[in-house]
C-alpha atoms as a PDB file:
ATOM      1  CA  UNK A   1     138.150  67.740  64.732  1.00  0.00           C
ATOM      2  CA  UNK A   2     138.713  68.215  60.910  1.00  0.00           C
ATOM      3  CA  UNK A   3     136.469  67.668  58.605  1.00  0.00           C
ATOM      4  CA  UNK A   4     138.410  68.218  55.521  1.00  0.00           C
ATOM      5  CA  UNK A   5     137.938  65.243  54.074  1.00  0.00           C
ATOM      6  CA  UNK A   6     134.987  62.419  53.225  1.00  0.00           C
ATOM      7  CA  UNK A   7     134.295  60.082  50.387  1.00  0.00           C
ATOM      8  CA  UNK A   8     132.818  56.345  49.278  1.00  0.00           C
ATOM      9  CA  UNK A   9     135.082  53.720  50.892  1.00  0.00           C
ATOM     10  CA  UNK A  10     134.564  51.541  47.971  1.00  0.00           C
ATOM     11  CA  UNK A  11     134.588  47.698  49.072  1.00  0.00           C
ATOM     12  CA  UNK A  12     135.090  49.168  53.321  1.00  0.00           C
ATOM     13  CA  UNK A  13     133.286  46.847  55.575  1.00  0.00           C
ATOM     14  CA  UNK A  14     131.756  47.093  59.076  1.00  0.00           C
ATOM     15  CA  UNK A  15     131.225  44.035  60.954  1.00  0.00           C
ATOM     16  CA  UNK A  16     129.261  44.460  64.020  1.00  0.00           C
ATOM     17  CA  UNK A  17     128.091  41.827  66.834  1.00  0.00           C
ATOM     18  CA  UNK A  18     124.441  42.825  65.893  1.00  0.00           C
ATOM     19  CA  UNK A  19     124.890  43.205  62.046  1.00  0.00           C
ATOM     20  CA  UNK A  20     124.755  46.752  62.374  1.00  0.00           C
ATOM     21  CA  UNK A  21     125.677  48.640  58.712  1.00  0.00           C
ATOM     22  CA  UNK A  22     127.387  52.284  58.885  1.00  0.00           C
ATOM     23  CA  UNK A  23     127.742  54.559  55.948  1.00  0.00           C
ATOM     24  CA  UNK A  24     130.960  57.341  54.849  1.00  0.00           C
ATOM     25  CA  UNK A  25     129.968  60.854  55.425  1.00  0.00           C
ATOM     26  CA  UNK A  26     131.225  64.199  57.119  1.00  0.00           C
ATOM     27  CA  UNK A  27     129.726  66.942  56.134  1.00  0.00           C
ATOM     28  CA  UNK A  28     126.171  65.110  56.084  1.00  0.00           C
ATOM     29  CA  UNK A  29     122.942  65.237  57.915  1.00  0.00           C
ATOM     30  CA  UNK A  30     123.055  61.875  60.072  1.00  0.00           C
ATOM     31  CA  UNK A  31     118.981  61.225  59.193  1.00  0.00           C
ATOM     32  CA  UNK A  32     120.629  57.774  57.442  1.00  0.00           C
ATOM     33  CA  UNK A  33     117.838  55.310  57.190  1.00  0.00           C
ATOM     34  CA  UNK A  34     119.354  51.460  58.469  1.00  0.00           C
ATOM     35  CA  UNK A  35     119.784  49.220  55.232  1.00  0.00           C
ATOM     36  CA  UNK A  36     122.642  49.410  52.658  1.00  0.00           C
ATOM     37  CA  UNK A  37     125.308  51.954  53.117  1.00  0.00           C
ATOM     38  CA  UNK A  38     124.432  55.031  51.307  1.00  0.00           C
ATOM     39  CA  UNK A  39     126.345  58.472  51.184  1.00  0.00           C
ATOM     40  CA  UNK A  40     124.470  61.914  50.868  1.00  0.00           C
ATOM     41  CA  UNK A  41     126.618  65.460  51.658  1.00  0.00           C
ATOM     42  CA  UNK A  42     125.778  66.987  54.665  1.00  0.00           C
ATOM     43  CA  UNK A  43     123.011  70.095  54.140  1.00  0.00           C
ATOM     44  CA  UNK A  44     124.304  73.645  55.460  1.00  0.00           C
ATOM     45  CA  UNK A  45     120.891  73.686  57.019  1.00  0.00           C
ATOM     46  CA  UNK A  46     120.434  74.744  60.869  1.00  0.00           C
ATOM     47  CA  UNK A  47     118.100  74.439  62.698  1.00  0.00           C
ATOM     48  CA  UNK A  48     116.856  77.140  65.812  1.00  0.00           C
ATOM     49  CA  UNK A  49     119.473  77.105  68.483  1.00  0.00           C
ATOM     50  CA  UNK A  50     118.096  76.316  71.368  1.00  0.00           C
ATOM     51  CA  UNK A  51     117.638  79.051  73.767  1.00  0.00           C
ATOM     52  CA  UNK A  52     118.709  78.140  77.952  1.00  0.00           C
ATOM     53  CA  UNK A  53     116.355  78.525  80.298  1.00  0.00           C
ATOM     54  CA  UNK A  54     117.408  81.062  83.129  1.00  0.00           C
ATOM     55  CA  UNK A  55     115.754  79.865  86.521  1.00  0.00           C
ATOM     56  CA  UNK A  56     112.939  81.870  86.980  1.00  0.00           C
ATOM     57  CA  UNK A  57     113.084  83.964  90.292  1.00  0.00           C
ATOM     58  CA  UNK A  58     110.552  82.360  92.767  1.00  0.00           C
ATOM     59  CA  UNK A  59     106.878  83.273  92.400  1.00  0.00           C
ATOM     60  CA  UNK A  60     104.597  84.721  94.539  1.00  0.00           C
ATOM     61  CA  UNK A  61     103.478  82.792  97.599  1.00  0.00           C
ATOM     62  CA  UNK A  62     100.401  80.459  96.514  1.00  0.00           C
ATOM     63  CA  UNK A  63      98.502  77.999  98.294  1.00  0.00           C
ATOM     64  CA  UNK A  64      99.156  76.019  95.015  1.00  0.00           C
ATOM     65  CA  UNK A  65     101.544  72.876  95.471  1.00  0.00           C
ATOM     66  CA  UNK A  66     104.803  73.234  92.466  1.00  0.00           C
ATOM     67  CA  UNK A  67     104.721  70.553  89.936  1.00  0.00           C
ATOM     68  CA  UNK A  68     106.408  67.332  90.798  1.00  0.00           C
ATOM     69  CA  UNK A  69     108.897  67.917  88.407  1.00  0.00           C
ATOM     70  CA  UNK A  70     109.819  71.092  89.421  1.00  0.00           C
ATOM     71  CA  UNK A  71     109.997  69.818  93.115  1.00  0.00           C
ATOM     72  CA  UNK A  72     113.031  67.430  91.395  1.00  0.00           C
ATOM     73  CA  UNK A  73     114.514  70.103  89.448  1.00  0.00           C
ATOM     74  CA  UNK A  74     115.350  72.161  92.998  1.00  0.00           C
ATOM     75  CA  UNK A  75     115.878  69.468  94.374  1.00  0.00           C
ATOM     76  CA  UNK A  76     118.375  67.962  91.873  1.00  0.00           C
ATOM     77  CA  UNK A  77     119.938  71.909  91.993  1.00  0.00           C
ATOM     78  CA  UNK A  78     120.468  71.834  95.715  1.00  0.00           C
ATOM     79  CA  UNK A  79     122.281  68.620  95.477  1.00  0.00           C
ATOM     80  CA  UNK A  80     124.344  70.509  93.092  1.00  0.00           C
ATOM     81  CA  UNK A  81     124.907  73.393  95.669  1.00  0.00           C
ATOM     82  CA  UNK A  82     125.579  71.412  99.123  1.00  0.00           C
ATOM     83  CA  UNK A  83     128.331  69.406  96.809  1.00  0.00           C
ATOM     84  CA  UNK A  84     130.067  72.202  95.510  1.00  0.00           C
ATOM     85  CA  UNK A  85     129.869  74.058  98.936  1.00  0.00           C
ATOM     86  CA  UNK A  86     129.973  72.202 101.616  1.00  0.00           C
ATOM     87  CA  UNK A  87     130.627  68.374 100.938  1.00  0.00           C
ATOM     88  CA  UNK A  88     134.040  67.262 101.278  1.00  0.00           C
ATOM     89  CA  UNK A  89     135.811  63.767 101.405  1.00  0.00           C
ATOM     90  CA  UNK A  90     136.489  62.710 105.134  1.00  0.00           C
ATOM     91  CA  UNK A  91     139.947  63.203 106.716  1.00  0.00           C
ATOM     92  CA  UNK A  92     141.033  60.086 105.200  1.00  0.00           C
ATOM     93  CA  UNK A  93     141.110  61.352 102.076  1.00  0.00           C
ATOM     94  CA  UNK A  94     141.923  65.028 102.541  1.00  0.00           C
ATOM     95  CA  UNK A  95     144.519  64.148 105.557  1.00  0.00           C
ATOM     96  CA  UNK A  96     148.579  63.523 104.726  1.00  0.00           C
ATOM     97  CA  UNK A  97     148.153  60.107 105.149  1.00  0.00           C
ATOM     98  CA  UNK A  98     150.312  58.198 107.964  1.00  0.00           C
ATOM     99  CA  UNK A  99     153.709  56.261 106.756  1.00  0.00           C
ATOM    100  CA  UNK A 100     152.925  53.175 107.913  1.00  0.00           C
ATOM    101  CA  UNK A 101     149.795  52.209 106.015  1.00  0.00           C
ATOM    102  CA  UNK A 102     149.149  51.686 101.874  1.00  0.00           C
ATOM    103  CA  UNK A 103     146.308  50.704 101.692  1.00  0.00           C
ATOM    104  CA  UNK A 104     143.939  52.650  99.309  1.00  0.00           C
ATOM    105  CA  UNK A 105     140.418  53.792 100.154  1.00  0.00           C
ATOM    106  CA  UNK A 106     137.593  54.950  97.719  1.00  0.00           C
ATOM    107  CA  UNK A 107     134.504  57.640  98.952  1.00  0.00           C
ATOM    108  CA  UNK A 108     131.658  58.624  96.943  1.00  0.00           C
ATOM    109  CA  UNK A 109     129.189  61.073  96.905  1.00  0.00           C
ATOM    110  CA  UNK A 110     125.947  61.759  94.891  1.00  0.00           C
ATOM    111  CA  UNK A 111     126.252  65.283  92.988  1.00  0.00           C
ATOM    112  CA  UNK A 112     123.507  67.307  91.015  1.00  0.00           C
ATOM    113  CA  UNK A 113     122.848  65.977  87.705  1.00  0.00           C
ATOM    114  CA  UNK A 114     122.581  62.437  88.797  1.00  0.00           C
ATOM    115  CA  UNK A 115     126.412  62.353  89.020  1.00  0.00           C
ATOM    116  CA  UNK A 116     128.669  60.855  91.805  1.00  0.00           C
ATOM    117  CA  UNK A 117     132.265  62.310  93.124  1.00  0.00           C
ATOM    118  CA  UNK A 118     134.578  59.638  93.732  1.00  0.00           C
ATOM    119  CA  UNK A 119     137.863  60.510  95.729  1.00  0.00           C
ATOM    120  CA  UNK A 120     140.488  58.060  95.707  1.00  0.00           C
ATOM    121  CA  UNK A 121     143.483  57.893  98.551  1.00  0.00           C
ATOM    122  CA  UNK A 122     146.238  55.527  97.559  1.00  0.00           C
ATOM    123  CA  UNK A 123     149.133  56.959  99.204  1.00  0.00           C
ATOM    124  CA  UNK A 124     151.768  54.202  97.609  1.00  0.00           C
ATOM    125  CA  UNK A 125     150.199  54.583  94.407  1.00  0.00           C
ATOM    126  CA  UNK A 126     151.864  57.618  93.112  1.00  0.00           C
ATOM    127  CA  UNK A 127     151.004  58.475  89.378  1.00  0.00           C
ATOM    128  CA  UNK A 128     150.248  54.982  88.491  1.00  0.00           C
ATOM    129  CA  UNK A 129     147.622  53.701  86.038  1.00  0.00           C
ATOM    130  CA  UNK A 130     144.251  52.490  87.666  1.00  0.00           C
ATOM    131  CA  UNK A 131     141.254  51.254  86.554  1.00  0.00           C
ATOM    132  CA  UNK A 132     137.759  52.016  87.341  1.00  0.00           C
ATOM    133  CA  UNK A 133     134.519  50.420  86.848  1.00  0.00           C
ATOM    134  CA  UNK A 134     130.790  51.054  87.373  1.00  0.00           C
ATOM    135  CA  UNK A 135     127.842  48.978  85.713  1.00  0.00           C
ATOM    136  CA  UNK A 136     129.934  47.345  83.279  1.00  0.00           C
ATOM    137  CA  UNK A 137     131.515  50.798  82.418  1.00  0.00           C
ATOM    138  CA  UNK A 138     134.902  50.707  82.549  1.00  0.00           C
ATOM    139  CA  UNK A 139     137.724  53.375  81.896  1.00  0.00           C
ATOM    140  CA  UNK A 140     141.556  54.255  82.652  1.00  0.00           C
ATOM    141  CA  UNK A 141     142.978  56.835  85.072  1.00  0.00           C
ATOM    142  CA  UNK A 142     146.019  58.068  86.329  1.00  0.00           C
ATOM    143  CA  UNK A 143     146.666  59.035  90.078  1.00  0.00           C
ATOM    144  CA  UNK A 144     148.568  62.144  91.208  1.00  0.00           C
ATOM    145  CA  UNK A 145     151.365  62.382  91.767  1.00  0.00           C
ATOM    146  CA  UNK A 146     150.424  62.798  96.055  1.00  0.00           C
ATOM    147  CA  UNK A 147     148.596  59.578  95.610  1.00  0.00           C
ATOM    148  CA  UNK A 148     144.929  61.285  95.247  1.00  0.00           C
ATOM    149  CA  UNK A 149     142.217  61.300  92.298  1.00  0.00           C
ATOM    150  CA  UNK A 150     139.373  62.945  92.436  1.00  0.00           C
ATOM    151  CA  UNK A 151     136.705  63.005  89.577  1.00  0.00           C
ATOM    152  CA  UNK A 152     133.039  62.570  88.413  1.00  0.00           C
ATOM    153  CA  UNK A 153     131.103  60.060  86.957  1.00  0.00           C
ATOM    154  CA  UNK A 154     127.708  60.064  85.118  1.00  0.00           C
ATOM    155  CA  UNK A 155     125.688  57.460  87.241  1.00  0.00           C
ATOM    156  CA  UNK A 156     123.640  54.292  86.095  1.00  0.00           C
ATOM    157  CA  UNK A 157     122.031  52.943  88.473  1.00  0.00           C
ATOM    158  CA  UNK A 158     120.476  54.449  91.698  1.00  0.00           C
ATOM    159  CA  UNK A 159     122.747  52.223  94.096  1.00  0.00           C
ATOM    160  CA  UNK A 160     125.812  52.940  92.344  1.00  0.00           C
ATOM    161  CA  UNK A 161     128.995  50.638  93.084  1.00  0.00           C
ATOM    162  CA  UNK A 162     132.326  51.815  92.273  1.00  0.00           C
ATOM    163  CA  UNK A 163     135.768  50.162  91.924  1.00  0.00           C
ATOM    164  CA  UNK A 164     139.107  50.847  91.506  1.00  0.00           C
ATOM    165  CA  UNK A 165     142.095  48.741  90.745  1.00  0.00           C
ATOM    166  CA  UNK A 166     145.662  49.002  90.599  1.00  0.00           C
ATOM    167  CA  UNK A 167     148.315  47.217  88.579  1.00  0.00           C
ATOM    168  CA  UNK A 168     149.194  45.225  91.131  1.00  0.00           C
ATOM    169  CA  UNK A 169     145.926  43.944  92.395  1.00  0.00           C
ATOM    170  CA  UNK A 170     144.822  46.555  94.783  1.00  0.00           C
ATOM    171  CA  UNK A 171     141.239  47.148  94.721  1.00  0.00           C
ATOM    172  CA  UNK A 172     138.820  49.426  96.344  1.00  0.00           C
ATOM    173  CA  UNK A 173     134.920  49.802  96.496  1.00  0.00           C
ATOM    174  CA  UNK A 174     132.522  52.532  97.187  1.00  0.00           C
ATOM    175  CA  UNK A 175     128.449  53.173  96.825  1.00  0.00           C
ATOM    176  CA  UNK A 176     126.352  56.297  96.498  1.00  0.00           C
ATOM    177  CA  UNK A 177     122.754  56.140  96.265  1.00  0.00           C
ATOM    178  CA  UNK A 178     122.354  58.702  93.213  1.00  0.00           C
ATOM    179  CA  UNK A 179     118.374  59.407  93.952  1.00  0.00           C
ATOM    180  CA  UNK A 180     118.239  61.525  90.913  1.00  0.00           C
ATOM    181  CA  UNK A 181     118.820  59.498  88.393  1.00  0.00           C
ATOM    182  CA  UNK A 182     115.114  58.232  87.434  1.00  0.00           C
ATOM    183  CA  UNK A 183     114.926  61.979  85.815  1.00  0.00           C
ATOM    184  CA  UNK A 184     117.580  61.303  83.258  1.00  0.00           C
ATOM    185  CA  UNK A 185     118.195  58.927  80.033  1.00  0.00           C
ATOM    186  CA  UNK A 186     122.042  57.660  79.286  1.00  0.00           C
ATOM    187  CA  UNK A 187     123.777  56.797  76.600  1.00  0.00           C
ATOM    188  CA  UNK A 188     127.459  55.468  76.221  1.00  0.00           C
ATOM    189  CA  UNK A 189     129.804  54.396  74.030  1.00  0.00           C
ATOM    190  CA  UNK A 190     133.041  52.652  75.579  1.00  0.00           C
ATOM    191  CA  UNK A 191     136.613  51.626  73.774  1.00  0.00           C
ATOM    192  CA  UNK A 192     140.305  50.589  74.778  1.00  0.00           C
ATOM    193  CA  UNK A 193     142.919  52.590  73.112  1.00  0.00           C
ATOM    194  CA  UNK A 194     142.812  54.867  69.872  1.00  0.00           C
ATOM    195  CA  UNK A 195     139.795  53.464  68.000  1.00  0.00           C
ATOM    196  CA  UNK A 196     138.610  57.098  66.736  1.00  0.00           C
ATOM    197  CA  UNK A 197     135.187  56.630  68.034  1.00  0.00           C
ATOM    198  CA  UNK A 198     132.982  59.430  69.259  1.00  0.00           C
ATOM    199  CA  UNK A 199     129.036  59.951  70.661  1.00  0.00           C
ATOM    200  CA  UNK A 200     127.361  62.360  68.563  1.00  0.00           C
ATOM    201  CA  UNK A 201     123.668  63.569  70.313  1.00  0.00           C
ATOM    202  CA  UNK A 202     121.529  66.125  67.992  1.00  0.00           C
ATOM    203  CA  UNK A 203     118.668  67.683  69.908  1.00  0.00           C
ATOM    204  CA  UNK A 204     115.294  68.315  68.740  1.00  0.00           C
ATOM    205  CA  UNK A 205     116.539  68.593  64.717  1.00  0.00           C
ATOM    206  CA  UNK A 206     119.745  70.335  65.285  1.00  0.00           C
ATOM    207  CA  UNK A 207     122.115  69.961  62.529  1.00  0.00           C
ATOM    208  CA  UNK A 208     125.450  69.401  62.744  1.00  0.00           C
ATOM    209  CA  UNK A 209     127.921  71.685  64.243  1.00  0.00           C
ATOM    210  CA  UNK A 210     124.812  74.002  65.438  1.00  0.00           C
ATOM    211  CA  UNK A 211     123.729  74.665  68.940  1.00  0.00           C
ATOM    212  CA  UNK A 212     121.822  71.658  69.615  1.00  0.00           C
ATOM    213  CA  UNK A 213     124.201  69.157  68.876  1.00  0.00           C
ATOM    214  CA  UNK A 214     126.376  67.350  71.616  1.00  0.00           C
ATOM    215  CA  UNK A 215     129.390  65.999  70.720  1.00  0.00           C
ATOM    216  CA  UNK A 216     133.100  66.015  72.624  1.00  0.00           C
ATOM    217  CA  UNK A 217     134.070  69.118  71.123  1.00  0.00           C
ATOM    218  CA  UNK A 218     130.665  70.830  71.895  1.00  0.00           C
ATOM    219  CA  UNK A 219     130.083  69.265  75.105  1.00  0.00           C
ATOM    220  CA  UNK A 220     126.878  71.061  76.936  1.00  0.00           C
ATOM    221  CA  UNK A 221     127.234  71.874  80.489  1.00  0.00           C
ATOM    222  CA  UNK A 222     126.097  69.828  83.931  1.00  0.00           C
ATOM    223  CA  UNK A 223     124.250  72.714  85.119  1.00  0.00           C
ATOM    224  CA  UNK A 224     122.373  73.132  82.325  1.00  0.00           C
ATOM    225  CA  UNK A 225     121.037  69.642  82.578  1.00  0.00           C
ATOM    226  CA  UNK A 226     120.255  69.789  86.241  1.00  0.00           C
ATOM    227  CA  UNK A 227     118.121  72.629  85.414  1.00  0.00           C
ATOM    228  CA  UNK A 228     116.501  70.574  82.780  1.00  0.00           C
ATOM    229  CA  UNK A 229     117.195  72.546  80.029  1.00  0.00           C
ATOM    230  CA  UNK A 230     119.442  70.555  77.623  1.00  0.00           C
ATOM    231  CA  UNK A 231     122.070  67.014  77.776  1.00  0.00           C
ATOM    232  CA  UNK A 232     125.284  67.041  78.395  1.00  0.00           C
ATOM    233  CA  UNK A 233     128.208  64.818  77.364  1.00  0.00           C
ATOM    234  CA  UNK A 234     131.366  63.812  79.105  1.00  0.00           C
ATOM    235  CA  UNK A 235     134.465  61.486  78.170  1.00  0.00           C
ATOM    236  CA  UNK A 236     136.653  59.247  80.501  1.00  0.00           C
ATOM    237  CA  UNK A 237     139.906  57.747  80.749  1.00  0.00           C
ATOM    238  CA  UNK A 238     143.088  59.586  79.955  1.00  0.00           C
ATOM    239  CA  UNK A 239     143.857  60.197  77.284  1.00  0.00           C
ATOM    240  CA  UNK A 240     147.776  60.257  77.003  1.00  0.00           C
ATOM    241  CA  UNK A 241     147.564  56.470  78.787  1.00  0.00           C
ATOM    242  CA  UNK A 242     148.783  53.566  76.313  1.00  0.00           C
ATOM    243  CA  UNK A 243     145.781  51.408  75.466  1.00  0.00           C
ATOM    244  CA  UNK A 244     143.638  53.177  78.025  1.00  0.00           C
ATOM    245  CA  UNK A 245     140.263  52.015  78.727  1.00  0.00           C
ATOM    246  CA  UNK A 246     137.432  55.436  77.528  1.00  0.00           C
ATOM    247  CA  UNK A 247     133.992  55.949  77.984  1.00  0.00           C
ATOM    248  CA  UNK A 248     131.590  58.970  76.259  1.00  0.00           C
ATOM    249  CA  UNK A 249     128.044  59.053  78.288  1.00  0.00           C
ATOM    250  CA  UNK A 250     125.824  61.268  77.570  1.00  0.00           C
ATOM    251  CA  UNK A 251     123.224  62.436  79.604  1.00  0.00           C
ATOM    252  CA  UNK A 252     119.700  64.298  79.067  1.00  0.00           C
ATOM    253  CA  UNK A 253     117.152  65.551  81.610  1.00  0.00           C
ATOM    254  CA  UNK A 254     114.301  63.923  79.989  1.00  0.00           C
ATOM    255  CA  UNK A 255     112.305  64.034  83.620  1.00  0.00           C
ATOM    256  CA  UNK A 256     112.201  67.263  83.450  1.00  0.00           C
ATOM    257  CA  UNK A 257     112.650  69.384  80.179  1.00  0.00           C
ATOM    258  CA  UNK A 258     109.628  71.180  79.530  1.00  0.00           C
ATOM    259  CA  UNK A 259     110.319  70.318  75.712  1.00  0.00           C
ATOM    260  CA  UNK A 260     108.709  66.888  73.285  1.00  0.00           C
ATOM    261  CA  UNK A 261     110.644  65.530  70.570  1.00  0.00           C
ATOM    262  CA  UNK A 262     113.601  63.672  69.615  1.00  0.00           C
ATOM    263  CA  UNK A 263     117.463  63.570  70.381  1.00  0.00           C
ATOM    264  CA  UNK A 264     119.048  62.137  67.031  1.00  0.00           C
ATOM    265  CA  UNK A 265     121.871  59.240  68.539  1.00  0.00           C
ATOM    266  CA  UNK A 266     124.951  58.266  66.577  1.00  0.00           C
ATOM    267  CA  UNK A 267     127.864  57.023  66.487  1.00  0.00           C
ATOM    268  CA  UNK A 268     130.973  57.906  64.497  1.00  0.00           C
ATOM    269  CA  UNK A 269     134.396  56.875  63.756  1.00  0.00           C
ATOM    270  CA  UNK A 270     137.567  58.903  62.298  1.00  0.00           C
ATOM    271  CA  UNK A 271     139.880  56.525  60.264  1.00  0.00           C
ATOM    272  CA  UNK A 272     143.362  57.166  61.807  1.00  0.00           C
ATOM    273  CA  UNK A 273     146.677  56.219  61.009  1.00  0.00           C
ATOM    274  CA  UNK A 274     146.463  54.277  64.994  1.00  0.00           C
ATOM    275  CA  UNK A 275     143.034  52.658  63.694  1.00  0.00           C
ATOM    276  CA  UNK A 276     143.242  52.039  60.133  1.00  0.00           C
ATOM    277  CA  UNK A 277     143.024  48.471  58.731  1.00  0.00           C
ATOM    278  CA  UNK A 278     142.059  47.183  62.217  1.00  0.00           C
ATOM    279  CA  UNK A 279     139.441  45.300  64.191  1.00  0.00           C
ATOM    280  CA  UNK A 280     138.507  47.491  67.288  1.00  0.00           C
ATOM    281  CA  UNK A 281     136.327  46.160  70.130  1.00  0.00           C
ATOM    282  CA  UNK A 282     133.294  48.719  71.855  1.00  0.00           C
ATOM    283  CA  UNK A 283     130.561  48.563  73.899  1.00  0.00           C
ATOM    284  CA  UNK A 284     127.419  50.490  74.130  1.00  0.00           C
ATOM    285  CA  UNK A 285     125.244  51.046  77.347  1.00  0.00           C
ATOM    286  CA  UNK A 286     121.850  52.648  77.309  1.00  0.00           C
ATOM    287  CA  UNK A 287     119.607  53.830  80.548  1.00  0.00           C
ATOM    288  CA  UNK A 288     115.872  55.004  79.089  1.00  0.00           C
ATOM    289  CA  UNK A 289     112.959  56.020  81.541  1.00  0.00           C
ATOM    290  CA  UNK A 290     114.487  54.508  84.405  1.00  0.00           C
ATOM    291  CA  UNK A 291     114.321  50.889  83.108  1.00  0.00           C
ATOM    292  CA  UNK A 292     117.079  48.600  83.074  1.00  0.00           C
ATOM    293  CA  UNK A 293     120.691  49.356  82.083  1.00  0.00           C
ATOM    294  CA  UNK A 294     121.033  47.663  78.616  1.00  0.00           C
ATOM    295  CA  UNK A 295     124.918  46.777  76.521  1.00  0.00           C
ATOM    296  CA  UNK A 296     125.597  45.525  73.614  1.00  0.00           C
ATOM    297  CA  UNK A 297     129.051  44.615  72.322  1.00  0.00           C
ATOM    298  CA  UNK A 298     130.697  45.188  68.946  1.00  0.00           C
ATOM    299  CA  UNK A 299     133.291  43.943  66.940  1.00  0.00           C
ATOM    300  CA  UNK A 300     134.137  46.937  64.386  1.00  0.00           C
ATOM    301  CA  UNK A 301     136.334  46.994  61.197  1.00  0.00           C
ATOM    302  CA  UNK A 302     137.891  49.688  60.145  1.00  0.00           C
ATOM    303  CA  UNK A 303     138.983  50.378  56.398  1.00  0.00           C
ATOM    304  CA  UNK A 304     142.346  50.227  54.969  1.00  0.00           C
ATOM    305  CA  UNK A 305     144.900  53.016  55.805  1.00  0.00           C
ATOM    306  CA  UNK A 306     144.365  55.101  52.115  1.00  0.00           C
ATOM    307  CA  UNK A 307     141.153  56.207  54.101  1.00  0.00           C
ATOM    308  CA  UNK A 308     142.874  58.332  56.912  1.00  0.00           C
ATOM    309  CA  UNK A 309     140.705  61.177  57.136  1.00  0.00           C
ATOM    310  CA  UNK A 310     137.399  59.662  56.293  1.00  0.00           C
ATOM    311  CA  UNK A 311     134.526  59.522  58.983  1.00  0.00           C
ATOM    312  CA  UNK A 312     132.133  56.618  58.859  1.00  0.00           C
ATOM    313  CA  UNK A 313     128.583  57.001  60.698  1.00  0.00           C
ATOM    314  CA  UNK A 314     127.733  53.317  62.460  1.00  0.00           C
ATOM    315  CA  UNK A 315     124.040  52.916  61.629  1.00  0.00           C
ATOM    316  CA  UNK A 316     121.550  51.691  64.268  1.00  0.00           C
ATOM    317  CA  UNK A 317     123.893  50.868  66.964  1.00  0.00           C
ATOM    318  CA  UNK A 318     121.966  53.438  69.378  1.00  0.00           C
ATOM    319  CA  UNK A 319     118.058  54.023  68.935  1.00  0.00           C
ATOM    320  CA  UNK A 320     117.005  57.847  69.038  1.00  0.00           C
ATOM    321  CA  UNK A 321     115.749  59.492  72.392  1.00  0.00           C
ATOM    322  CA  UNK A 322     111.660  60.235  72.367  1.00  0.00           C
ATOM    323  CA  UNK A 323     111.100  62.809  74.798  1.00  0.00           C
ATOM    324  CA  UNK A 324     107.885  63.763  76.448  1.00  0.00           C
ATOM    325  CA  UNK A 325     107.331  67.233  77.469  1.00  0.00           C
ATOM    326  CA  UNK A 326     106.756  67.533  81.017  1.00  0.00           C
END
């Protein structure tokens, strides 16, 4: 993503369900207080990267009990290992399925990281568009061309119910009871078509572009964050799908970093030539110390197209992480 260009959008205007203001900026540091849209060039300051957090080969035996959150952290990891090793979708997914049936089915499977594995099997389905929804998340995918998709998705809630629906009306359900997911805080930001926006997540003062700061093109890894050592983010929905349905969560261990502070939340939009001069639809959804899933939906303006380039920062629509060292 280019950064080549940002200055005042005399007169632009951001209307937002809430009221929520957003101010011009790339290169800035996105500290913006909420109030009137103000502009301020982003400092070439960085702070420390943060360093990962190898596991620690297991100590010596102790009549000592390990911490509770450690306890999760293996435990979270293990779920990560019998996934990738040994869980597989039953033989009516993985099995050439018979002529005479099209009906579609849907499996899903908790992963490490508080993350599910869906596998869909729509043998008469064949590269077509479908649609899949979780929580009031929602987001566009295309099948293979055998009739299969396979995927994962950032859980948010701990009996997780999946759907998927065709074009034509065909619909599908699955659960997985994701028991991990109390140890984790979620953010997300969801959009049909080319809107330009993105999730931006800086970590304990990270400035832009430095380690430390989550965004699509710097996108932190799963493991890491089963480990506890640092978020992750991930996008859904194709991409290359007209007027797709998307969806950026982003995830952080905050159950079990051994780390206090803040994770800085934003959101940002690129004025495009697909966006420009519109009115663009989002939603955002927010999990925070296991509480109750929370959305808000916006209504979005975007500035004229002599402003293709620009970035705009959307003040307030997310509230910073607090994190609590464990």
């Amino acid at each position: 993503m280019a950064h080549a260009k940002s200055f005042a959008l005399a007169g632009a205007t951001l209307c937002c369900a809430l009221g929520i203001g957003y101010f011009m900026q790339y290169g800035s540091q996105a500290n913006a207080p909420s109030g009137p849209v103000t502009l301020s060039a982003i400092e070439n300051t960085s702070s420390a990267a943060i360093a990962p957090r190898l596991p620690s080969a297991e100590p010596p035996q102790s009549t000592d009990a390990p911490a509770p959150m450690q306890i999760a952290a293996r435990q979270d990891a293990q779920i990560e290992t019998t996934a990738t090793a040994t869980v597989a979708p039953p033989p009516s997914v993985t099995e050439i399925p018979k002529a005479d049936t099209c009906e579609p089915a849907l499996t899903a499977y908790e992963m490490a990281g508080a993350m599910v594995k869906l596998g869909l099997d729509a043998p008469c389905h064949p590269g077509e568009r479908v649609t899949l929804r979780h929580a009031g998340m929602v987001f566009t995918e295309t099948m293979g061309a055998n009739g299969r998709l396979t995927l994962k998705v950032p859980a948010l809630t701990k009996q997780a119910a999946f759907s998927a629906q065709f074009l034509n009306g065909d619909r599908v359900t699955a659960e997985a009871n994701v028991s991990a997911l109390d140890f984790y805080d979620r953010v997300a930001v969801q959009w049909q078509g080319d809107s330009g926006l993105q999730l931006h997540a800086r970590e304990f003062g990270a400035a832009y572009f430095e380690p430390g700061h989550v965004w699509i093109e710097n996108a932190g890894s799963l493991a890491s964050t089963a480990l506890g050592e640092g978020g992750f983010l991930m996008r859904l929905g194709q991409a290359d799908v007209p007027d797709a349905q998307h969806t950026e969560v982003y995830s952080f261990p905050s159950g079990t970093i051994e780390r206090a502070g803040q994770v800085a939340m934003t959101v940002e939009l690129e004025v495009t030539a697909e966006n420009c001069g519109q009115t663009i639809t989002a939603k955002t959804l927010e999990l925070r110390d296991a509480g109750v899933l929370r959305s808000r939906d916006l209504s979005l303006e975007i500035p004229a197209c002599d402003s293709v380039g620009d970035f705009l920062v959307l003040n307030n629509l997310i509230e910073d992480l607090t994190i609590a060292a464990n």
